[in-house]
PDB file of N, CA and C in Angstrom:
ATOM      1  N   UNK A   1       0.843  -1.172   0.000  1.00  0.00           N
ATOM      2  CA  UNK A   1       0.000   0.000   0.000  1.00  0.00           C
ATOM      3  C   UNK A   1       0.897   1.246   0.000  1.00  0.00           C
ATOM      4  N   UNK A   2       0.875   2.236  -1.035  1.00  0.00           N
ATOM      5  CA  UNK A   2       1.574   3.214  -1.160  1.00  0.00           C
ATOM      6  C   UNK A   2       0.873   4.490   0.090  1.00  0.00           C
ATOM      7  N   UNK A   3       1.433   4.982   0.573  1.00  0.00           N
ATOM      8  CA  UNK A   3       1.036   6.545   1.660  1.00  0.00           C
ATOM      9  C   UNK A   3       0.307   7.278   0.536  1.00  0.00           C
ATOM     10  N   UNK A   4      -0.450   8.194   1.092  1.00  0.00           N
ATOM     11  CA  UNK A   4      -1.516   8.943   0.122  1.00  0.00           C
ATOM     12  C   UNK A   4      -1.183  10.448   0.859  1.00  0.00           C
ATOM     13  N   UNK A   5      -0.145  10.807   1.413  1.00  0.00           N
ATOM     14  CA  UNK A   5       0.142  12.068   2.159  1.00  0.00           C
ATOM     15  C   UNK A   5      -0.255  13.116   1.481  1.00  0.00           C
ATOM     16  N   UNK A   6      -0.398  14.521   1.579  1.00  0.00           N
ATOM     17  CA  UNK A   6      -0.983  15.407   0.673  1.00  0.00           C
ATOM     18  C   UNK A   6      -0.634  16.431   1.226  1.00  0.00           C
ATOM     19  N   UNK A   7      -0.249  16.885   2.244  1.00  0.00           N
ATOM     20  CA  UNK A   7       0.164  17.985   3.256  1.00  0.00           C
ATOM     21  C   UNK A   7       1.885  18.019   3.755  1.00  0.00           C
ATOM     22  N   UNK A   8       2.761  18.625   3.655  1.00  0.00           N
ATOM     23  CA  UNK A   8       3.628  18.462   4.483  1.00  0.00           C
ATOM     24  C   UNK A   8       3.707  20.173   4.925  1.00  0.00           C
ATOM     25  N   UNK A   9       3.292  20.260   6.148  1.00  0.00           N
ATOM     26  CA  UNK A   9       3.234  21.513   6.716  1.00  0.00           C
ATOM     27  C   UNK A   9       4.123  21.607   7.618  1.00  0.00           C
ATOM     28  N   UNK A  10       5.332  22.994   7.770  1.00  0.00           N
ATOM     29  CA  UNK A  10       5.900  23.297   8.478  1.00  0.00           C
ATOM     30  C   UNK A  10       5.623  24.678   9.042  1.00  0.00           C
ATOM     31  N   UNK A  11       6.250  25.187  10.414  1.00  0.00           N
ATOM     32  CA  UNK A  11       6.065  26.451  10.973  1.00  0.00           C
ATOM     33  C   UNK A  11       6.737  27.310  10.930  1.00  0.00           C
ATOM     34  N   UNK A  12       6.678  28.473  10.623  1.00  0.00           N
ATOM     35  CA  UNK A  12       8.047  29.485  11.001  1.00  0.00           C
ATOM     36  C   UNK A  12       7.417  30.755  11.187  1.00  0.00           C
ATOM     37  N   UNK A  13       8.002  31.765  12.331  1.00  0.00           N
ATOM     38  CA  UNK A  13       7.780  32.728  12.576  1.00  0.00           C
ATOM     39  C   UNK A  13       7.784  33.722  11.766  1.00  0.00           C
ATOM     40  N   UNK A  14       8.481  33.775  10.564  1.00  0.00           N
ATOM     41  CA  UNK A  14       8.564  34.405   9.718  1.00  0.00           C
ATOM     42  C   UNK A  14       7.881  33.971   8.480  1.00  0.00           C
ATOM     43  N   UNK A  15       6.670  33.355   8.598  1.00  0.00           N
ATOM     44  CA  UNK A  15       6.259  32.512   7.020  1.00  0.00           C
ATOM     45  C   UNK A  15       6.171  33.131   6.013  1.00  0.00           C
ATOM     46  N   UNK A  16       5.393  34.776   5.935  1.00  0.00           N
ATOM     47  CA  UNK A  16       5.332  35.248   4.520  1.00  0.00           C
ATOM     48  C   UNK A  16       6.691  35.058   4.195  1.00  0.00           C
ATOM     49  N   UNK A  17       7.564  35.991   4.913  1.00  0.00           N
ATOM     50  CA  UNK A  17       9.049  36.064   4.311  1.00  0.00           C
ATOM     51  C   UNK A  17       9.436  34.671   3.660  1.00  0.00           C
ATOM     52  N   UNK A  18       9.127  33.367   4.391  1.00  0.00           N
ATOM     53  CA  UNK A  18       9.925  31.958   4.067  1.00  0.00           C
ATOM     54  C   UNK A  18       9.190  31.777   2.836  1.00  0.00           C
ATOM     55  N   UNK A  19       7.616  31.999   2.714  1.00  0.00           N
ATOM     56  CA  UNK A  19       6.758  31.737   1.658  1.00  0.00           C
ATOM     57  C   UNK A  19       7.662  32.633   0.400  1.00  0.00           C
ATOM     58  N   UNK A  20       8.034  33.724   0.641  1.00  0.00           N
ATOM     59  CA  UNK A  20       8.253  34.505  -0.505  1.00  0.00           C
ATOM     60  C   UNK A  20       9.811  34.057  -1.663  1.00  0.00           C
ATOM     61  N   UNK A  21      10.305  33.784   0.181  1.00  0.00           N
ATOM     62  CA  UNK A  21      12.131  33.104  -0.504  1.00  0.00           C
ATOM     63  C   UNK A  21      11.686  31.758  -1.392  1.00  0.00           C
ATOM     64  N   UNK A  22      10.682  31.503  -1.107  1.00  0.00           N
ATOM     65  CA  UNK A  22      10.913  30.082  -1.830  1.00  0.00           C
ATOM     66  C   UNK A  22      10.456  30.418  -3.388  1.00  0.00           C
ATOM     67  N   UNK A  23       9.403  31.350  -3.296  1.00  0.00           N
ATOM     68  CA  UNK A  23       8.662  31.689  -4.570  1.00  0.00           C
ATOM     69  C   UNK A  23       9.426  32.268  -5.116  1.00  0.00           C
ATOM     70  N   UNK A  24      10.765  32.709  -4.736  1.00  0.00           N
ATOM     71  CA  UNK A  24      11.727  33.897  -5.488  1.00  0.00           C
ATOM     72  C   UNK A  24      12.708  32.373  -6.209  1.00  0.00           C
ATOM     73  N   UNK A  25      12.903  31.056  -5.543  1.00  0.00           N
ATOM     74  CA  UNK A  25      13.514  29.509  -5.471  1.00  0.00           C
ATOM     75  C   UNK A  25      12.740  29.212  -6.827  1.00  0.00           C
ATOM     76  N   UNK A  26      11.271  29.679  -7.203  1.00  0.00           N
ATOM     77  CA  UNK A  26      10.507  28.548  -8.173  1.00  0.00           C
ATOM     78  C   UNK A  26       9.731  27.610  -7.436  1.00  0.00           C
ATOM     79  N   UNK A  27       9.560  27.835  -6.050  1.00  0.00           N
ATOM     80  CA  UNK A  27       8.945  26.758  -5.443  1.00  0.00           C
ATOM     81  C   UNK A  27       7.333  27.016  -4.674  1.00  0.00           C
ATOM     82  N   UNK A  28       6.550  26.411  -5.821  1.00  0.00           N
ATOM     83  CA  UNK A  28       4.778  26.748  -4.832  1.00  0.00           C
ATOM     84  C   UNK A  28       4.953  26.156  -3.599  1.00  0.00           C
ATOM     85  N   UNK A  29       4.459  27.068  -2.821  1.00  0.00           N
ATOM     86  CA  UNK A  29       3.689  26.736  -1.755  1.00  0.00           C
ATOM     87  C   UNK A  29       2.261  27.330  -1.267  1.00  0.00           C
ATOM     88  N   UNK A  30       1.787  26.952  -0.339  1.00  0.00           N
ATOM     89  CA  UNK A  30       0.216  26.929  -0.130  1.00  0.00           C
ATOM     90  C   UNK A  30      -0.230  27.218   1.430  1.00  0.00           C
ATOM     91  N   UNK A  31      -0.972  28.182   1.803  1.00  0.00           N
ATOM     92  CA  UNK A  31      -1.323  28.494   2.651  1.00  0.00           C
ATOM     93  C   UNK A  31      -2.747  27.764   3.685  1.00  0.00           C
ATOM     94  N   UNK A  32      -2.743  26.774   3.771  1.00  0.00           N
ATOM     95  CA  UNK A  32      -4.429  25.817   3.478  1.00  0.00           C
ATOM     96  C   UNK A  32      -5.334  26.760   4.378  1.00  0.00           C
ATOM     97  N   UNK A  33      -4.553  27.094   5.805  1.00  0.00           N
ATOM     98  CA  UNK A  33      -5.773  27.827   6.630  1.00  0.00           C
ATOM     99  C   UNK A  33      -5.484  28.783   6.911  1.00  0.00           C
ATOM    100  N   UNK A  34      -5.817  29.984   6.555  1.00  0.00           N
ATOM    101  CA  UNK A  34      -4.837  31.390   7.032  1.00  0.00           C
ATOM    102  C   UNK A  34      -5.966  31.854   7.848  1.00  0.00           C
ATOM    103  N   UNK A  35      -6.896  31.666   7.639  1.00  0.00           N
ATOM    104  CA  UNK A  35      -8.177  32.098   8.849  1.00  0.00           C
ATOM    105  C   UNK A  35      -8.606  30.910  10.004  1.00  0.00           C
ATOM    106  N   UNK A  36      -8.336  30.781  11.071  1.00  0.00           N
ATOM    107  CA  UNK A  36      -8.747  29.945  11.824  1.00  0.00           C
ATOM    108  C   UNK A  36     -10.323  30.026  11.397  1.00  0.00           C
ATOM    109  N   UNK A  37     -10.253  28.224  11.787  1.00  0.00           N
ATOM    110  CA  UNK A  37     -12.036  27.702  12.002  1.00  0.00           C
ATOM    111  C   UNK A  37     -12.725  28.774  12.682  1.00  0.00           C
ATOM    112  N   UNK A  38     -12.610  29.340  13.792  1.00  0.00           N
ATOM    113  CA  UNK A  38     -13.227  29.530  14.434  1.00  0.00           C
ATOM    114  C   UNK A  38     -14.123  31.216  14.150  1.00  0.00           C
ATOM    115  N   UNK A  39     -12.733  31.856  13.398  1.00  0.00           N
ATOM    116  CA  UNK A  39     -12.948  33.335  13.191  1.00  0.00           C
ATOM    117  C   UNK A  39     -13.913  33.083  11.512  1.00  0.00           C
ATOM    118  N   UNK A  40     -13.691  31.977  10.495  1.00  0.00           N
ATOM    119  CA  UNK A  40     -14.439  31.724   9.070  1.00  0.00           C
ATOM    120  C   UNK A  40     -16.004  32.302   9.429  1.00  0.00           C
ATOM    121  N   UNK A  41     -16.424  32.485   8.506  1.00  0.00           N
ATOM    122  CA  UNK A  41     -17.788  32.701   7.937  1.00  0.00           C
ATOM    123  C   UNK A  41     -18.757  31.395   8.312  1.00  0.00           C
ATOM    124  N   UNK A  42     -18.023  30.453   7.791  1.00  0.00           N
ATOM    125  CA  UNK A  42     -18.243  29.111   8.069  1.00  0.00           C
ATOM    126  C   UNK A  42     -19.281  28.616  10.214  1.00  0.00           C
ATOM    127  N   UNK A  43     -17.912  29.582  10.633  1.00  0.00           N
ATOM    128  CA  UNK A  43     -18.712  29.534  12.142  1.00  0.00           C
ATOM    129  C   UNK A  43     -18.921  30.572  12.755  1.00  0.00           C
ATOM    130  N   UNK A  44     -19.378  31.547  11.744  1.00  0.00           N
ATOM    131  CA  UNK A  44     -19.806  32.877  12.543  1.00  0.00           C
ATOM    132  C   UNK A  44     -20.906  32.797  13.496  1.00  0.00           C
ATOM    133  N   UNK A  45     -22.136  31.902  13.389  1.00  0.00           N
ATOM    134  CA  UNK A  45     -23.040  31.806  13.644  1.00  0.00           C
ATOM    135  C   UNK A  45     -22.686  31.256  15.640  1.00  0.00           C
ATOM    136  N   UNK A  46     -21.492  30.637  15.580  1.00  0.00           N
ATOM    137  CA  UNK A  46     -21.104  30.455  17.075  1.00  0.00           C
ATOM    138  C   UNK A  46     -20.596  31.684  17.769  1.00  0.00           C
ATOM    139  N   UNK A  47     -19.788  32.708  17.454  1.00  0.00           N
ATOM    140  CA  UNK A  47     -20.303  33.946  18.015  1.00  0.00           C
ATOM    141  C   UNK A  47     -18.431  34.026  18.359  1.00  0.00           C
ATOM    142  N   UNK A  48     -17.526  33.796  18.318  1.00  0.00           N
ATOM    143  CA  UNK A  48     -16.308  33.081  18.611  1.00  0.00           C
ATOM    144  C   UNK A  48     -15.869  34.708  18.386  1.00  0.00           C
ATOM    145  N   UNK A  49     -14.835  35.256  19.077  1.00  0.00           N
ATOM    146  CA  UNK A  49     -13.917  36.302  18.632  1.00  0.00           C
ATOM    147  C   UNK A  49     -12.470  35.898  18.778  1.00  0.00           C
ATOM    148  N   UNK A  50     -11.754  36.823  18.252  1.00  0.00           N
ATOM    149  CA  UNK A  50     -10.461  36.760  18.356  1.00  0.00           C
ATOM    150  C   UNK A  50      -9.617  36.686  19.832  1.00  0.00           C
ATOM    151  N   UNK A  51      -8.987  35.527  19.703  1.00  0.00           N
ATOM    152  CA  UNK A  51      -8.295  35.762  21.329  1.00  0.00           C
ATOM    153  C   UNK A  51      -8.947  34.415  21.975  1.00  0.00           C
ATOM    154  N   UNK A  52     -10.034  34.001  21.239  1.00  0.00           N
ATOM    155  CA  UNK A  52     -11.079  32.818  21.958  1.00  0.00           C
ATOM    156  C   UNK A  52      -9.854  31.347  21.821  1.00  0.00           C
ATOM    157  N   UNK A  53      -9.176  31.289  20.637  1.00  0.00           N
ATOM    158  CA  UNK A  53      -8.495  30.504  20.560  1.00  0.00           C
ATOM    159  C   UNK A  53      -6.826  30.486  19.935  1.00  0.00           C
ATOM    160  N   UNK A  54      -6.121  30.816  20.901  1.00  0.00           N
ATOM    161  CA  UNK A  54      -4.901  31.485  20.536  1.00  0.00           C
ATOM    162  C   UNK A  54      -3.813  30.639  20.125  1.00  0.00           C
ATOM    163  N   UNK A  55      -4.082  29.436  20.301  1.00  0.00           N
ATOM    164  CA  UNK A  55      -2.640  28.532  19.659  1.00  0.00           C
ATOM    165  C   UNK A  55      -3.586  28.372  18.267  1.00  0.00           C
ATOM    166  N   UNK A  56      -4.629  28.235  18.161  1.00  0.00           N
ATOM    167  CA  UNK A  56      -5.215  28.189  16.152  1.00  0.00           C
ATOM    168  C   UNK A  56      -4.788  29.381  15.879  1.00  0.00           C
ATOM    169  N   UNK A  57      -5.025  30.614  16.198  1.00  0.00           N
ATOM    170  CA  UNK A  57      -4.927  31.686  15.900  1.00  0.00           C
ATOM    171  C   UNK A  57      -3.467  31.525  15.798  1.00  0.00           C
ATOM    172  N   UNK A  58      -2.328  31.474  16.339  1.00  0.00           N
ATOM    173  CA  UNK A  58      -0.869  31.535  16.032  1.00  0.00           C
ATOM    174  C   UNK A  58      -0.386  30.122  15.249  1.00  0.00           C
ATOM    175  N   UNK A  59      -1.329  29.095  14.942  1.00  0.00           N
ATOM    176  CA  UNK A  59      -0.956  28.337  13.913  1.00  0.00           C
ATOM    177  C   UNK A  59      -1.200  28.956  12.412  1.00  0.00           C
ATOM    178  N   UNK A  60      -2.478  29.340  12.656  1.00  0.00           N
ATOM    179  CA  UNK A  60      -3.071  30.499  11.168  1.00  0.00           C
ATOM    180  C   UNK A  60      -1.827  31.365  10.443  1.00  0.00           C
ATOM    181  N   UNK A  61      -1.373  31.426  11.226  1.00  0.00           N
ATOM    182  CA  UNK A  61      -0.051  32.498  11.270  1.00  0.00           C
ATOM    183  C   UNK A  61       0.982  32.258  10.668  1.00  0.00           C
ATOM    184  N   UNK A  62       1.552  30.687  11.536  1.00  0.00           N
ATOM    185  CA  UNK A  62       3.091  30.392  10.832  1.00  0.00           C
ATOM    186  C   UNK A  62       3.117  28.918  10.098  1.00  0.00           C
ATOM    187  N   UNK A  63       2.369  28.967  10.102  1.00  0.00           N
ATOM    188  CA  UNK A  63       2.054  27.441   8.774  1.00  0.00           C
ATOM    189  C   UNK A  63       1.933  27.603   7.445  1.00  0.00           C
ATOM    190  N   UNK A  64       2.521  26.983   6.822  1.00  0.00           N
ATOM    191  CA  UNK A  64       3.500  26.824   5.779  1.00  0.00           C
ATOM    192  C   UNK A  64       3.150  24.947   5.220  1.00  0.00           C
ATOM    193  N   UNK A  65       2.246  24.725   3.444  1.00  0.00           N
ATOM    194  CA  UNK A  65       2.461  23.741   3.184  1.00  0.00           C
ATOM    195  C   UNK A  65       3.472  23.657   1.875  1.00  0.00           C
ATOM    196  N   UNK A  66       4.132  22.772   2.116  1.00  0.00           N
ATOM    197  CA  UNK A  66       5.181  22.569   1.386  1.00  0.00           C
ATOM    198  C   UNK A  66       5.144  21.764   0.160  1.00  0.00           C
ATOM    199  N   UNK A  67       5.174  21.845  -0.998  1.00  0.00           N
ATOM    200  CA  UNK A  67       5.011  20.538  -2.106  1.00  0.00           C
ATOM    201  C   UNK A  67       5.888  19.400  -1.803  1.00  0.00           C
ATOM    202  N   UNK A  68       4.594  18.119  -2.047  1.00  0.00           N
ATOM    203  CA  UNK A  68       5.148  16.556  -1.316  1.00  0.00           C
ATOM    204  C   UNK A  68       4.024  16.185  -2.631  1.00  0.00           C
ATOM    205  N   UNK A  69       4.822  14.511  -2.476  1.00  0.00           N
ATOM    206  CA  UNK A  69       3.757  13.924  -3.190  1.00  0.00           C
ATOM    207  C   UNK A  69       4.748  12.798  -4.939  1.00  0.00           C
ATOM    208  N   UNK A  70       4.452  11.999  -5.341  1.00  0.00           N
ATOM    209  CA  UNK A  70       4.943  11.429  -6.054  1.00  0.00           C
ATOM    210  C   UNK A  70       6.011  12.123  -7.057  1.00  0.00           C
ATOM    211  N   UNK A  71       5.142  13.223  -7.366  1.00  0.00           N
ATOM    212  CA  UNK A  71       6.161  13.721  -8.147  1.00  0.00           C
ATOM    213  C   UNK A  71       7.377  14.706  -8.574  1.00  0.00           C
ATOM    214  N   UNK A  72       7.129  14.954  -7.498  1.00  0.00           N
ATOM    215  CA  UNK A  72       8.467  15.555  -6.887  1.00  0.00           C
ATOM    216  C   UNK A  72      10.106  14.237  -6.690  1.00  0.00           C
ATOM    217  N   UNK A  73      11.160  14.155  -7.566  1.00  0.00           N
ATOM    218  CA  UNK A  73      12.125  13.555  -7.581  1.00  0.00           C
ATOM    219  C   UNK A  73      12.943  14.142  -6.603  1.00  0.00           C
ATOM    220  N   UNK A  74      14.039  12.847  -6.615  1.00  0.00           N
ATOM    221  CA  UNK A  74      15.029  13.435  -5.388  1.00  0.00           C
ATOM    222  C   UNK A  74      15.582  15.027  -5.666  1.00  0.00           C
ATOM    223  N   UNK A  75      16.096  14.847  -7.100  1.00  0.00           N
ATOM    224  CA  UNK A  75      16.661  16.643  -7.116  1.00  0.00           C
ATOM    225  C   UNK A  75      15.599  17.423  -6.880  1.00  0.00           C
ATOM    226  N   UNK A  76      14.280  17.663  -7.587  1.00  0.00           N
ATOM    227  CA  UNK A  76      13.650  18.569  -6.987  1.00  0.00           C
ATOM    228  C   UNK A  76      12.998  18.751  -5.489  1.00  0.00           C
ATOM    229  N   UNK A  77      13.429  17.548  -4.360  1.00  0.00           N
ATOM    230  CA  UNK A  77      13.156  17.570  -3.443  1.00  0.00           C
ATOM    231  C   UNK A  77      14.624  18.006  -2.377  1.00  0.00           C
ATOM    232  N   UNK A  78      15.399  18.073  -3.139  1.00  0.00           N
ATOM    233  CA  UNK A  78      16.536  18.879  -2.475  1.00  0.00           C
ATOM    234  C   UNK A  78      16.761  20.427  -2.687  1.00  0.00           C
ATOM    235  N   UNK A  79      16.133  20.346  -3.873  1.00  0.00           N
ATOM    236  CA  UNK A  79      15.935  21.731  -4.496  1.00  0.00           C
ATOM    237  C   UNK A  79      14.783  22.588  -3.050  1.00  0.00           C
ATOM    238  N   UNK A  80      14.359  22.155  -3.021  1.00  0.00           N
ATOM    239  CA  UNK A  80      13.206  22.577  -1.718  1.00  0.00           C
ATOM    240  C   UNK A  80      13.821  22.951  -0.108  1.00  0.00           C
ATOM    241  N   UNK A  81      14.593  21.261   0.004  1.00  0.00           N
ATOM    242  CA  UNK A  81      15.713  21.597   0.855  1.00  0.00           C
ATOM    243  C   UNK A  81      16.628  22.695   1.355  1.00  0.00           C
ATOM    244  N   UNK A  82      17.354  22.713  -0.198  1.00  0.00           N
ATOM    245  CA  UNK A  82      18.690  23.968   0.102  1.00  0.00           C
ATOM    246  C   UNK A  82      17.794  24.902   0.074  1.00  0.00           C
ATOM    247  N   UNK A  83      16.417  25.705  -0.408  1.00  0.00           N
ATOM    248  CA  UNK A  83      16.299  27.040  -0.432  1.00  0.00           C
ATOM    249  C   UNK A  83      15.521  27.268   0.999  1.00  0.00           C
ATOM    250  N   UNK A  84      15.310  26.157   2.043  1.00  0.00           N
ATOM    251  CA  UNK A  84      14.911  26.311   3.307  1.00  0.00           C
ATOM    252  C   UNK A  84      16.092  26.460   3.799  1.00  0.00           C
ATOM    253  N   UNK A  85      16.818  26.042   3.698  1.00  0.00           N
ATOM    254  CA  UNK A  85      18.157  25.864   4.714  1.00  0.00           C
ATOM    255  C   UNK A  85      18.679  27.232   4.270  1.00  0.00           C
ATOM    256  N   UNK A  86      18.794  27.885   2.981  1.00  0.00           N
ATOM    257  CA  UNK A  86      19.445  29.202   2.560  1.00  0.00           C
ATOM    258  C   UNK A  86      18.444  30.489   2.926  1.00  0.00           C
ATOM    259  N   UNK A  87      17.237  30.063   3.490  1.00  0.00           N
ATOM    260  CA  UNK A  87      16.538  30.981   4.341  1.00  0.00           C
ATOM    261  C   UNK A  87      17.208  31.660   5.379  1.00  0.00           C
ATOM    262  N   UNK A  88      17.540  32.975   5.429  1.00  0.00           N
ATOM    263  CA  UNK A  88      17.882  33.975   6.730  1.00  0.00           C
ATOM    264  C   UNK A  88      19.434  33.203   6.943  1.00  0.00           C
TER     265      UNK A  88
END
């Protein structure tokens, strides 16, 4: 049975900046939740404000998904590598 992974998300305090170095690399990346559940449209109707949930709220923040997935080869998966590691 092959893994069906689809996400590889990392954190950094600085994500736009890391998001941007990579896009300057050639490399997409993807933001999946930049609005916590709680603050969406989706659950306005629960009445939730900001501050209600502060580790979602600071995940919203520095999460970062990374391209994974079959087709990505070893070089272009080092390619991903060095331009994290040549971050800051």
């Amino acid at each position: 049975m092959d893994p069906v992974w689809h996400l590889f998300v990392v954190r950094h305090l600085c994500r736009d900046e890391l998001q941007r170095h990579l896009a300057e690399a050639g490399i997409g990346t993807l933001i999946h939740y930049p609005v916590p559940p709680h603050l969406s449209g989706a659950y306005s109707d629960l009445g939730q404000r900001q501050g209600a949930y502060p580790i979602g709220e600071e995940q919203a923040r520095m999460v970062l998904s990374l391209p994974i997935g079959p087709h990505l080869n070893e070089e272009a998966q080092n390619h991903v590598i060095a331009a994290i590691r040549s971050f800051r």
